[in-house]
Protein backbone atom coordinates (compact mmCIF):
# COMPACT_ATOMS: atom_id res chain seq x y z
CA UNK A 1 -6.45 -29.95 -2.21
CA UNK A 2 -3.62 -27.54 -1.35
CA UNK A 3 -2.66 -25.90 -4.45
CA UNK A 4 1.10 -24.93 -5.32
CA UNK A 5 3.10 -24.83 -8.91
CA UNK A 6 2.53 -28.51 -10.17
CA UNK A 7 -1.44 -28.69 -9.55
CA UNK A 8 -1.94 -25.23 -10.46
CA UNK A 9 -2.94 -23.18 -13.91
CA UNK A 10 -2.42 -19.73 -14.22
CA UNK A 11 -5.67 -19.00 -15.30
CA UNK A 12 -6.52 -20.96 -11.50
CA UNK A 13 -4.38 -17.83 -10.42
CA UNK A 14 -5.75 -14.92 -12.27
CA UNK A 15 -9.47 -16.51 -11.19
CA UNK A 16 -8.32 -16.33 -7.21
CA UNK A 17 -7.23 -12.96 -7.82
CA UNK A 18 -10.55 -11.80 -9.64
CA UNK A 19 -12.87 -12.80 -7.20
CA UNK A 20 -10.58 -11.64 -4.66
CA UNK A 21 -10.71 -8.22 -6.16
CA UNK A 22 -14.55 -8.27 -7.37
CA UNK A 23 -15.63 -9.16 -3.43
CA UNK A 24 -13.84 -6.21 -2.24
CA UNK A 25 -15.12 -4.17 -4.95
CA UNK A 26 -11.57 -2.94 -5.70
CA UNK A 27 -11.91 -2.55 -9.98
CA UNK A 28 -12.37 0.66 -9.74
CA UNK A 29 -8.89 0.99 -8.95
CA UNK A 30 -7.33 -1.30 -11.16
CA UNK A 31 -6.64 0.12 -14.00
CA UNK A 32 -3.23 -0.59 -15.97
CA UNK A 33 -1.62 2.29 -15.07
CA UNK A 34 -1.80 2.07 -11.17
CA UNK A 35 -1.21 -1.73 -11.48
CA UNK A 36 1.50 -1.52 -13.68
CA UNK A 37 2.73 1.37 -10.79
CA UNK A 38 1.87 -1.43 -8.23
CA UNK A 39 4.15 -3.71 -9.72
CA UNK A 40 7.02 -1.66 -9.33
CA UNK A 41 6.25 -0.71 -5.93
CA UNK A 42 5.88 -4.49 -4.71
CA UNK A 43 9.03 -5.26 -6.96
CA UNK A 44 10.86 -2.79 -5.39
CA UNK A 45 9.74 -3.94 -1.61
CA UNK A 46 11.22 -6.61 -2.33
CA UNK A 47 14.24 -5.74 -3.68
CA UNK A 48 14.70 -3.57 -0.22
CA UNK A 49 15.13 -6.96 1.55
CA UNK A 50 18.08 -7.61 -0.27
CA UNK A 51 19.38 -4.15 -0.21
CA UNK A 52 23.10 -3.50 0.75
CA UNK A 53 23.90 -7.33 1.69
CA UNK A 54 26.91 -9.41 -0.87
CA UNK A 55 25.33 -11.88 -3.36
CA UNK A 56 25.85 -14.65 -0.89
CA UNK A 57 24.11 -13.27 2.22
CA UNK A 58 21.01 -12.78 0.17
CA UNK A 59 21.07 -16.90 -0.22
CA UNK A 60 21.30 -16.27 3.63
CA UNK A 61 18.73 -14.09 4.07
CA UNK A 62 15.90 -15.86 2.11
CA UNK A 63 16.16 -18.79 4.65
CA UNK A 64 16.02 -15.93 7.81
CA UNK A 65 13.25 -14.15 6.84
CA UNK A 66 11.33 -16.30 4.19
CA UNK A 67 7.91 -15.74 5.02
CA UNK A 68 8.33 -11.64 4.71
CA UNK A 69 10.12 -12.68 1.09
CA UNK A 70 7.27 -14.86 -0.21
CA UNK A 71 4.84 -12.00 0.89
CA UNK A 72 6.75 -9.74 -1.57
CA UNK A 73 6.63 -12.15 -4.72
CA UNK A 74 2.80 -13.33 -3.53
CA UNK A 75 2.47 -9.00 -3.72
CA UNK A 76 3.93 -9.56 -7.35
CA UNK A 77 2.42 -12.28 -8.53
CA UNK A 78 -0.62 -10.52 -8.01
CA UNK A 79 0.46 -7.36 -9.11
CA UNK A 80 1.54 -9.08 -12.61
CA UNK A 81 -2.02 -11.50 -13.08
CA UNK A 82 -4.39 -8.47 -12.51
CA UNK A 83 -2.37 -6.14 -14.68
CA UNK A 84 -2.42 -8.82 -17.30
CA UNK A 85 -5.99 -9.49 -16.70
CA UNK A 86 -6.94 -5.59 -16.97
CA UNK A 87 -5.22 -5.44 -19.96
CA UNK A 88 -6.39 -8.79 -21.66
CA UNK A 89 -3.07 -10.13 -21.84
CA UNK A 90 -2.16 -13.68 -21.90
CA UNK A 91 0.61 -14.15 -19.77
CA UNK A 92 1.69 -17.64 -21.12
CA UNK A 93 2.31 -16.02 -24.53
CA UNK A 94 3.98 -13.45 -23.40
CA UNK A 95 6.19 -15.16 -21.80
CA UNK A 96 6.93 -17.48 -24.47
CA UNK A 97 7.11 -14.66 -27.31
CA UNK A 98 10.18 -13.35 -25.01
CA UNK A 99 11.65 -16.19 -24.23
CA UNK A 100 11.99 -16.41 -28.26
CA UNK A 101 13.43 -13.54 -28.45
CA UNK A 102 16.12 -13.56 -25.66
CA UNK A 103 16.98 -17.01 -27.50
CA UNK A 104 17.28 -15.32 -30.19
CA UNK A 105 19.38 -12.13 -28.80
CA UNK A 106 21.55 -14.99 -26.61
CA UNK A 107 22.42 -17.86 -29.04
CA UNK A 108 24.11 -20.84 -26.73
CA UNK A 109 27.05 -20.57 -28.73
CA UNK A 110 27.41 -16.69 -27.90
CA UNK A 111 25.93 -16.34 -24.56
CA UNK A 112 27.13 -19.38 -22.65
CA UNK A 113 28.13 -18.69 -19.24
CA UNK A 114 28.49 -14.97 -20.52
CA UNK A 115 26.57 -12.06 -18.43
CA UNK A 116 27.26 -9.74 -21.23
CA UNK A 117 24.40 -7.75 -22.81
CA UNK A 118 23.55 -9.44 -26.23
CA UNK A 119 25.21 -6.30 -28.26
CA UNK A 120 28.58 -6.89 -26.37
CA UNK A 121 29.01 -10.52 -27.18
């Protein structure tokens, strides 16, 4: 079975990542702080790709040079499951504690097709 979003947990995902990490013996160096610094450095590669082009050539540029792109959020994706599995967090609930709380900083009514910051609406 080739797994992708709609056949796959995230607990599927932090599991690859484990055993990808325990067969290299790589723990040692996984601590929260140099993930957490990992994150930014992969977040920030990928952010490069886009560097210095309009909005609308970055549309452009995801279809030229896709496979270098998804390498950057695959970096990411990693970076974010091992930090959250170093630091025993669940990543499901944290994502749905914030997404309670920018609901609550952007009520519809306030925020709709508004890119203001939630104290300037």
């Amino acid at each position: 079975m080739i797994l992708n979003d709609t056949n796959t947990n995230l607990q599927k995902i932090k599991t690859i990542a484990q055993d990808l990490v325990i067969e290299r013996d790589w723990c040692q160096f996984h601590t929260p702080k140099d993930l957490s610094m990992n994150l930014s450095v992969e977040s920030n590669e990928l952010l490069e790709k886009f560097l210095w082009m309009t909005s609308q050539a970055s549309f452009e540029e995801i279809d030229k040079n896709r496979q270098e792109i998804e390498d950057e959020v695959g970096d990411i994706i990693f970076s974010i499951f091992r930090f959250c599995s170093v630091a025993n967090i669940d990543a499901t609930q944290a994502f749905l504690q914030k997404i309670e709380k920018i609901k609550q900083k952007y009520p519809i009514e306030k925020a709709k097709g508004s890119y203001a910051k939630y104290n300037k609406l």
